[in-house]
N, C-alpha and C. Protein backbone atom coordinates (compact mmCIF):
# COMPACT_ATOMS: atom_id res chain seq x y z
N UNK A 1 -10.73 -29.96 -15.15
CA UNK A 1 -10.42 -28.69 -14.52
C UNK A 1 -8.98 -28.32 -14.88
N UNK A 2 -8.88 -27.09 -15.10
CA UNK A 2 -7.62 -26.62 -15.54
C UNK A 2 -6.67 -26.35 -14.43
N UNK A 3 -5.45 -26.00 -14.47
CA UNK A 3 -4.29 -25.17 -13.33
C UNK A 3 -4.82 -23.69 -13.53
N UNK A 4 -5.39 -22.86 -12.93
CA UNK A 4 -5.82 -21.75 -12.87
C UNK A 4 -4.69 -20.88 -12.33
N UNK A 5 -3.94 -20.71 -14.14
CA UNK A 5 -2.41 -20.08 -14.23
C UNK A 5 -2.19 -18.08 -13.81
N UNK A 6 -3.53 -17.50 -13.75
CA UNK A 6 -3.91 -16.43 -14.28
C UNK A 6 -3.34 -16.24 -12.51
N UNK A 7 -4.30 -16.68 -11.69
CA UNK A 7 -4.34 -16.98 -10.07
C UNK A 7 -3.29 -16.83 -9.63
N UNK A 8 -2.41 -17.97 -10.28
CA UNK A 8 -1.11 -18.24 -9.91
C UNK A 8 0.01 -17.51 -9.89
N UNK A 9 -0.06 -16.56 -11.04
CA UNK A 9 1.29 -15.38 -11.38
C UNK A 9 0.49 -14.22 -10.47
N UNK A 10 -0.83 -13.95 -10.26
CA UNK A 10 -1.22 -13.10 -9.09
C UNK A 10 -0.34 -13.22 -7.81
N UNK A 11 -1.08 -14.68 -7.16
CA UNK A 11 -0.71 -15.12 -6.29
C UNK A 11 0.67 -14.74 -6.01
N UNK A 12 1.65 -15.08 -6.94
CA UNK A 12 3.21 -14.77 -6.80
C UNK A 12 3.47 -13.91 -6.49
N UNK A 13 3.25 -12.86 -7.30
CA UNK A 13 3.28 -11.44 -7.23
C UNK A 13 3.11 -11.10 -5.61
N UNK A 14 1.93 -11.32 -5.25
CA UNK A 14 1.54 -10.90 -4.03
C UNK A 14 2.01 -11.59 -2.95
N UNK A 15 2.23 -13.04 -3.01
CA UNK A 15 3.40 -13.53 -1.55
C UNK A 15 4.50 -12.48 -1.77
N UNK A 16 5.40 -12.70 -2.72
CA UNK A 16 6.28 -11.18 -3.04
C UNK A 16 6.51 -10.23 -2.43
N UNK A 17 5.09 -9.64 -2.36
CA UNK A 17 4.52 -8.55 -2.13
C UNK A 17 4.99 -8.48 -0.64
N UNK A 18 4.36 -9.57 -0.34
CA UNK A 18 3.80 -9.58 1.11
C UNK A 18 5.12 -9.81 1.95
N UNK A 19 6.23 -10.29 1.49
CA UNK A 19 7.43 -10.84 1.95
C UNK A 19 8.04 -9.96 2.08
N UNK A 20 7.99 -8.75 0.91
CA UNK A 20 8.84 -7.22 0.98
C UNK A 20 8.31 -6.70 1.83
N UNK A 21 6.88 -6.63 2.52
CA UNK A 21 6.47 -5.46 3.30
C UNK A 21 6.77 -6.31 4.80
N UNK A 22 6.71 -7.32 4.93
CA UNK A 22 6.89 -8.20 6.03
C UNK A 22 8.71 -7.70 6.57
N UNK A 23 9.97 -7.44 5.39
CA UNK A 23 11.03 -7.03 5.80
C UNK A 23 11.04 -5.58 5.56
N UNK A 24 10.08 -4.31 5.52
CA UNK A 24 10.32 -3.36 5.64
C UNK A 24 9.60 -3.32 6.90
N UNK A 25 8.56 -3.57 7.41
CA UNK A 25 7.99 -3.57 8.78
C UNK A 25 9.17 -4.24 9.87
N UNK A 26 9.77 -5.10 9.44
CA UNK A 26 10.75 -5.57 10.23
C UNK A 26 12.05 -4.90 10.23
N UNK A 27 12.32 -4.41 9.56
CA UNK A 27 13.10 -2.76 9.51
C UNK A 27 12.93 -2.06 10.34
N UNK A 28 11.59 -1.29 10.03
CA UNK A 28 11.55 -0.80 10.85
C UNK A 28 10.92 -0.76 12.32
N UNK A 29 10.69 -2.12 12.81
CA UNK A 29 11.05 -2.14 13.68
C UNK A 29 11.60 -2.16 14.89
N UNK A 30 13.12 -2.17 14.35
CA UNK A 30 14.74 -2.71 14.56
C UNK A 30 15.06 -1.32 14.73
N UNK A 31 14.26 -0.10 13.56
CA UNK A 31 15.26 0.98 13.76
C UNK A 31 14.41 1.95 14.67
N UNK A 32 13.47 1.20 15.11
CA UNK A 32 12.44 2.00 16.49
C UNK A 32 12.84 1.83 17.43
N UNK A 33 13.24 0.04 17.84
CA UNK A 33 13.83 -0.76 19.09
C UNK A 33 12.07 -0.67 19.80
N UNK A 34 11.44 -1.47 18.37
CA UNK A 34 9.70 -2.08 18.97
C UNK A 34 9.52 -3.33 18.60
N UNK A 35 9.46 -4.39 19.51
CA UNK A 35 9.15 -5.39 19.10
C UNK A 35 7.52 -5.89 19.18
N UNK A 36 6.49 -5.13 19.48
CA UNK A 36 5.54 -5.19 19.47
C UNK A 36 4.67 -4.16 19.45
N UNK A 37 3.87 -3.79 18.33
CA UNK A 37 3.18 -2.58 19.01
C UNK A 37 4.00 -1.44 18.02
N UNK A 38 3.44 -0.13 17.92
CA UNK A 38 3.53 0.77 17.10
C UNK A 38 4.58 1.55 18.00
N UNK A 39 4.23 1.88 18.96
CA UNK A 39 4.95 3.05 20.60
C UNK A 39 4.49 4.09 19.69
N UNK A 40 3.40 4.36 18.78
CA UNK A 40 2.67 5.97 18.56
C UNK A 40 3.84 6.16 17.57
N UNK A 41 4.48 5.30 16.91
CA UNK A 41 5.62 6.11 15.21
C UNK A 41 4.87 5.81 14.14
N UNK A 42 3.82 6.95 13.54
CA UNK A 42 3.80 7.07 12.40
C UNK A 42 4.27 6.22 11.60
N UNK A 43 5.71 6.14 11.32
CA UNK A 43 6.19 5.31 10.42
C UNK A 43 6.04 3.79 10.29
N UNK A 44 6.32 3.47 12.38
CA UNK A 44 6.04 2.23 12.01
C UNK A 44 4.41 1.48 12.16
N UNK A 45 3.61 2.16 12.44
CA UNK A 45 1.92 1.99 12.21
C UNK A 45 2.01 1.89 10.30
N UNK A 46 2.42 3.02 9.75
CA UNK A 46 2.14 2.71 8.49
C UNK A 46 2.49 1.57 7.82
N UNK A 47 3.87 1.08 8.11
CA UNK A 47 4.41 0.00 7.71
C UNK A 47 3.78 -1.53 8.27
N UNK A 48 3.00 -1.34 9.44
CA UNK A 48 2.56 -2.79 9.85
C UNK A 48 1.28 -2.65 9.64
N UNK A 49 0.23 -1.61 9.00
CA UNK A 49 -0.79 -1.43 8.40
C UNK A 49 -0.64 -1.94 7.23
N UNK A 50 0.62 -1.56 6.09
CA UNK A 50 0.49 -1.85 4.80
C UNK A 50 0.87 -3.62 4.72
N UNK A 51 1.67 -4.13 5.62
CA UNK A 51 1.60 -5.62 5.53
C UNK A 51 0.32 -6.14 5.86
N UNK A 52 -0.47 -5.80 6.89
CA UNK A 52 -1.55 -6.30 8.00
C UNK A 52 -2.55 -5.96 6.92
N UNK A 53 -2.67 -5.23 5.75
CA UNK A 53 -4.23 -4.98 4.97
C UNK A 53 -3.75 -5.80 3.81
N UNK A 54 -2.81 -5.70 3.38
CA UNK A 54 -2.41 -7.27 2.18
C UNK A 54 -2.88 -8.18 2.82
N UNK A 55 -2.08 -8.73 4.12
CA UNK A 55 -2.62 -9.84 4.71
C UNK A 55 -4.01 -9.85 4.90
N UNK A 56 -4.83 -9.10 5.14
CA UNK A 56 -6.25 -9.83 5.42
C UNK A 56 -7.24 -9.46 4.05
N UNK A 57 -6.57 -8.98 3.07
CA UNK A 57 -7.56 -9.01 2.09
C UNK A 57 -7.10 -10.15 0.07
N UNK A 58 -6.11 -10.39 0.70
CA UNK A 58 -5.29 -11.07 -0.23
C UNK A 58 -5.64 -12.38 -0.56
N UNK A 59 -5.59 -13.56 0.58
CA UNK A 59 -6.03 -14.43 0.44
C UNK A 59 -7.43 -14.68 -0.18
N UNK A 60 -8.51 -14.28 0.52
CA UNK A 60 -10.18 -14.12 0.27
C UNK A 60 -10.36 -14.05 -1.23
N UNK A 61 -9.75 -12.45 -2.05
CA UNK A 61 -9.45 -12.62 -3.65
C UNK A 61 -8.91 -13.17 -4.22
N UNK A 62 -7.61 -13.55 -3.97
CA UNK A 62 -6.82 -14.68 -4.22
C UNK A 62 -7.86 -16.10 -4.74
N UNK A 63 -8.58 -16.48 -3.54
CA UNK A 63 -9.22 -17.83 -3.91
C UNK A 63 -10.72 -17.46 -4.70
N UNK A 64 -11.35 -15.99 -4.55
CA UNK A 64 -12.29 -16.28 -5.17
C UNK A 64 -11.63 -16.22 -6.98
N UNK A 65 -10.19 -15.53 -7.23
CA UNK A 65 -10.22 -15.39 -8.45
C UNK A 65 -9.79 -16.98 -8.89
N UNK A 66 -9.45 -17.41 -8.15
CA UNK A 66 -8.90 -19.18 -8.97
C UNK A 66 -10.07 -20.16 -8.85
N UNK A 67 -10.99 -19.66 -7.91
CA UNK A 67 -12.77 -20.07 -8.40
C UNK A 67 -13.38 -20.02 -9.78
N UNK A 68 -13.29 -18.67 -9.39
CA UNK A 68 -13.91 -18.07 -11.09
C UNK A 68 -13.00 -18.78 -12.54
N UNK A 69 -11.65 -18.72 -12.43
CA UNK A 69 -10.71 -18.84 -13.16
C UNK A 69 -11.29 -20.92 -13.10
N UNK A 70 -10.58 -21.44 -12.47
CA UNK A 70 -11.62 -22.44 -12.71
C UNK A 70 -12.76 -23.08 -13.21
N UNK A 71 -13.62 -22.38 -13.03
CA UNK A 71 -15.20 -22.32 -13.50
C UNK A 71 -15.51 -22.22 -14.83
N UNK A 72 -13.87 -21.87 -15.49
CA UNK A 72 -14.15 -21.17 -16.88
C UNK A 72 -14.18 -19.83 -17.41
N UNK A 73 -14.58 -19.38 -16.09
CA UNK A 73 -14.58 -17.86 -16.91
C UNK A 73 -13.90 -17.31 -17.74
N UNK A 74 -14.41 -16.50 -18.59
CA UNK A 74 -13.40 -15.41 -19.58
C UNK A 74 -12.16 -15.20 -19.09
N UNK A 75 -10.92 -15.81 -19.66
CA UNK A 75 -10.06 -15.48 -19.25
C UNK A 75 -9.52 -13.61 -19.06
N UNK A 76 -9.78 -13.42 -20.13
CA UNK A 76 -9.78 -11.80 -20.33
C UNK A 76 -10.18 -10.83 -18.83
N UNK A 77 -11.57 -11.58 -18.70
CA UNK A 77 -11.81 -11.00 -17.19
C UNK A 77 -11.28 -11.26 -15.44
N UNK A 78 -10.40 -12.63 -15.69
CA UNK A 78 -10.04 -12.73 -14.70
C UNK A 78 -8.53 -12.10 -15.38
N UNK A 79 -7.89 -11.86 -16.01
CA UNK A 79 -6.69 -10.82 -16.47
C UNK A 79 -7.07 -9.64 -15.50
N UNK A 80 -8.33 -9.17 -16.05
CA UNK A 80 -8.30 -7.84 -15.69
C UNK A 80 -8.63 -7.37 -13.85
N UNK A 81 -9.18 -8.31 -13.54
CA UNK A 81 -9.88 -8.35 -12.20
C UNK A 81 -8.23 -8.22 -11.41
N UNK A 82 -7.36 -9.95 -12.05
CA UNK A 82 -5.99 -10.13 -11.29
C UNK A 82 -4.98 -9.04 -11.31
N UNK A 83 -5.11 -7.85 -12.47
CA UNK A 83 -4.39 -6.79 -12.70
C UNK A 83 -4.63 -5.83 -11.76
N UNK A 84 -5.84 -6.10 -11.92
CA UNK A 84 -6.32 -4.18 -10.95
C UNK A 84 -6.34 -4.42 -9.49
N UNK A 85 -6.52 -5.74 -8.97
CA UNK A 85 -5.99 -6.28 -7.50
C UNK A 85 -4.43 -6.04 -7.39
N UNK A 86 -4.04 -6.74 -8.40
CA UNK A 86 -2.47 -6.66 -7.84
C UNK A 86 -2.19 -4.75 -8.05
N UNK A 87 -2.48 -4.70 -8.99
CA UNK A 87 -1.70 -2.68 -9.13
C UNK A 87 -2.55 -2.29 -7.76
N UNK A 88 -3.39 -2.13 -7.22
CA UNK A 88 -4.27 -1.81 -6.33
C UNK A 88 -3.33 -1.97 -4.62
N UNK A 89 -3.34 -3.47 -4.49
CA UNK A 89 -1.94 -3.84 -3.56
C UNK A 89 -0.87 -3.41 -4.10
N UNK A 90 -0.03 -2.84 -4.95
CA UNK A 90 1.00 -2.15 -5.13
C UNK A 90 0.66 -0.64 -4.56
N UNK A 91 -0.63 -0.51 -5.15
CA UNK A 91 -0.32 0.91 -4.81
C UNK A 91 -0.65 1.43 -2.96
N UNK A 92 -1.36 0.60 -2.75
CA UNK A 92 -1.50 0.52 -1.16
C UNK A 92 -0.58 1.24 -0.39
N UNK A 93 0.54 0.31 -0.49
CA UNK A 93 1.56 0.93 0.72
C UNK A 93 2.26 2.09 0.09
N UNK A 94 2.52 1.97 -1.22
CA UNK A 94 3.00 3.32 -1.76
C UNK A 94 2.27 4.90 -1.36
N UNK A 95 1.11 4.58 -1.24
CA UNK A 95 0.32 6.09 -0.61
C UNK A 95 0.96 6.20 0.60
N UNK A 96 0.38 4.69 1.57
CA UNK A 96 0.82 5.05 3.26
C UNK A 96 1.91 4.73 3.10
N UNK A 97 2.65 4.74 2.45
CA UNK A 97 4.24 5.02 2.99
C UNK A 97 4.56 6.78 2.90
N UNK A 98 3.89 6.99 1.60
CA UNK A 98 4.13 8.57 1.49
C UNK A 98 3.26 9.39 2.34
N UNK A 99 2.25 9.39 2.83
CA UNK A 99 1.55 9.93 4.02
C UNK A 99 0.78 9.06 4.86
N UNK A 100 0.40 9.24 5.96
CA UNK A 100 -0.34 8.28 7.22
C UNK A 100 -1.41 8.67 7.06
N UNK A 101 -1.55 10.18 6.18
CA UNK A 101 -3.33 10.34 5.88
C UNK A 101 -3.87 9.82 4.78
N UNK A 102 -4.87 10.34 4.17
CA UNK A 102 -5.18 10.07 2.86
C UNK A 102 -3.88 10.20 1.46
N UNK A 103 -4.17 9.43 0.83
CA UNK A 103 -3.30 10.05 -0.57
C UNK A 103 -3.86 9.14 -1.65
N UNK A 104 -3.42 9.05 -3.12
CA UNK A 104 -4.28 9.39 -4.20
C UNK A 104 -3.76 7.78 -4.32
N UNK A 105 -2.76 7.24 -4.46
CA UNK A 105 -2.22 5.92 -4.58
C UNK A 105 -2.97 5.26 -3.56
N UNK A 106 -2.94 5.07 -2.42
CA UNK A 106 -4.15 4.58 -1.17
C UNK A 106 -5.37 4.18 -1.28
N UNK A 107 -6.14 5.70 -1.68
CA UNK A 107 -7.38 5.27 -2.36
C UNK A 107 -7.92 4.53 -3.46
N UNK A 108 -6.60 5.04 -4.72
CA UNK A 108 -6.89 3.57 -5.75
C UNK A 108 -6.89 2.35 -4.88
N UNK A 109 -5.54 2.10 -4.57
CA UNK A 109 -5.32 0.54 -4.21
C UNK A 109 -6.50 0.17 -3.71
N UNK A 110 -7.39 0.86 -2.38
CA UNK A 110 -8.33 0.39 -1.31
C UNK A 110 -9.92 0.36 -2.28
N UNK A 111 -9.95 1.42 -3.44
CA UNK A 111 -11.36 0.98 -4.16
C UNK A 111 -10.95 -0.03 -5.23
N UNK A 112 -9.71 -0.01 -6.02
CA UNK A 112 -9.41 -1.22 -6.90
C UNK A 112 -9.61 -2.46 -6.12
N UNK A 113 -9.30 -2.74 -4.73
CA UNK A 113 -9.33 -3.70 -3.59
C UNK A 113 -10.76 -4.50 -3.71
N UNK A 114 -11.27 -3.03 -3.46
CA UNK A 114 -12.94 -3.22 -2.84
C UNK A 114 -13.81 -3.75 -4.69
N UNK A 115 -13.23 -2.97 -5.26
CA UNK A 115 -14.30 -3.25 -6.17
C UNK A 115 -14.08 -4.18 -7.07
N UNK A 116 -12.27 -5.34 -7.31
CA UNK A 116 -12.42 -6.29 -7.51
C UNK A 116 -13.02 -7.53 -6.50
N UNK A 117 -12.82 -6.99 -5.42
CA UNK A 117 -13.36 -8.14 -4.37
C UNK A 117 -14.93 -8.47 -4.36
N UNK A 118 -15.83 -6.91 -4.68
CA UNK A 118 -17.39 -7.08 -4.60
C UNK A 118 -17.42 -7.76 -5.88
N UNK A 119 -17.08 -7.29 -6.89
CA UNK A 119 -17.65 -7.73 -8.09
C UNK A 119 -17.35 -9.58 -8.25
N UNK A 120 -16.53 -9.43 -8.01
CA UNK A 120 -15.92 -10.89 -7.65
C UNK A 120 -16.81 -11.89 -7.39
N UNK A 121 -16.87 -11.43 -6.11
CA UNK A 121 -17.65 -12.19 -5.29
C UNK A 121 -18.98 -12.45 -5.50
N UNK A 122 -19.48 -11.39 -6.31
CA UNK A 122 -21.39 -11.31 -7.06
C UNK A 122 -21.19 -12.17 -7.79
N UNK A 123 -19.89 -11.95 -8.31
CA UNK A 123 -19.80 -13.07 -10.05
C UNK A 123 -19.55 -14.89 -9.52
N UNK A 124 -18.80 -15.09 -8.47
CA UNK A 124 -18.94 -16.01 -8.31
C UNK A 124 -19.97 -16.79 -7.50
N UNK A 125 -20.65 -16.22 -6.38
CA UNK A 125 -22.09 -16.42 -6.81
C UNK A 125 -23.12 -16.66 -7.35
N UNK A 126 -23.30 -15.91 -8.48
CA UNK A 126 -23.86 -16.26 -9.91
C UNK A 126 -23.34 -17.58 -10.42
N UNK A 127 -21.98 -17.15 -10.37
CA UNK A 127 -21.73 -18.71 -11.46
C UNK A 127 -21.88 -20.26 -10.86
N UNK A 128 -21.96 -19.67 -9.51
CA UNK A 128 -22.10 -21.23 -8.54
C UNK A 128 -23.68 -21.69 -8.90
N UNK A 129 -24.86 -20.82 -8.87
CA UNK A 129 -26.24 -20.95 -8.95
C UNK A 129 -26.09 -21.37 -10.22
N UNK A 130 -25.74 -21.16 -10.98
CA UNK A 130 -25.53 -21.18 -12.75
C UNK A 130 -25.30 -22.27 -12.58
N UNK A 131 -24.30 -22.96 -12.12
CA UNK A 131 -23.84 -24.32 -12.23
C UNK A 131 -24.59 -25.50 -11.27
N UNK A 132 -25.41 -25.08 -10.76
CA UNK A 132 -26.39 -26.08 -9.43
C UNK A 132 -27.08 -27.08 -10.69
């Protein structure tokens, strides 16, 4: 079995990630005077949304891509899967930071999200039965 390196510079990227939005939520929390809880600011709902949806969808892809990446797969395809996750979580908070409604960066990030995570997850499936 290999070090599933592809995973790994993801992975980075996205603790990163997750560490910057962890001290802009903590920002602005400081400049609300909220230590728990939104108190109804826009700003700071958006900001503990964009940490709180990294956090619960990060890990889950995270390990199915160092599965797959493991398993052998095409490296090429776990490139591309680990690319469009990570630009996807980049672009996340960049929408909801720029609006609390919809916006065009948001929706990439949340279907790049969704549709490396489904496909993902079919594929590693498959390759587990494949390998029984």
């Amino acid at each position: 079995m290999t070090y599933p390196v592809i995973t790994a510079i993801a992975a980075g990227i996205i603790i990163n990630l997750q560490m910057i939005l962890m001290m802009i939520c903590g920002k602005s929390r400081y400049k609300h005077k909220q230590g728990l809880g939104d108190s109804g600011q826009p700003e700071l709902l958006a900001r503990i949304r964009s940490h709180g949806n990294l956090a619960e969808n990060s890990a889950i892809v995270l390990l199915m891509l160092g599965l797959l990446e493991m398993a052998g797969i095409n490296q090429m395809i776990i490139i591309v899967a680990a690319s469009a996750f990570v630009i996807g979580r980049l672009l996340h908070p960049i929408g909801l930071f720029k609006t609390p409604g919809t916006s065009i960066p948001r929706a990439v990030g949340v279907a790049a999200t969704g549709i490396v995570g489904m496909t993902g997850g079919l594929y590693l499936i498959y390759t587990a039965l494949d390998k029984l």
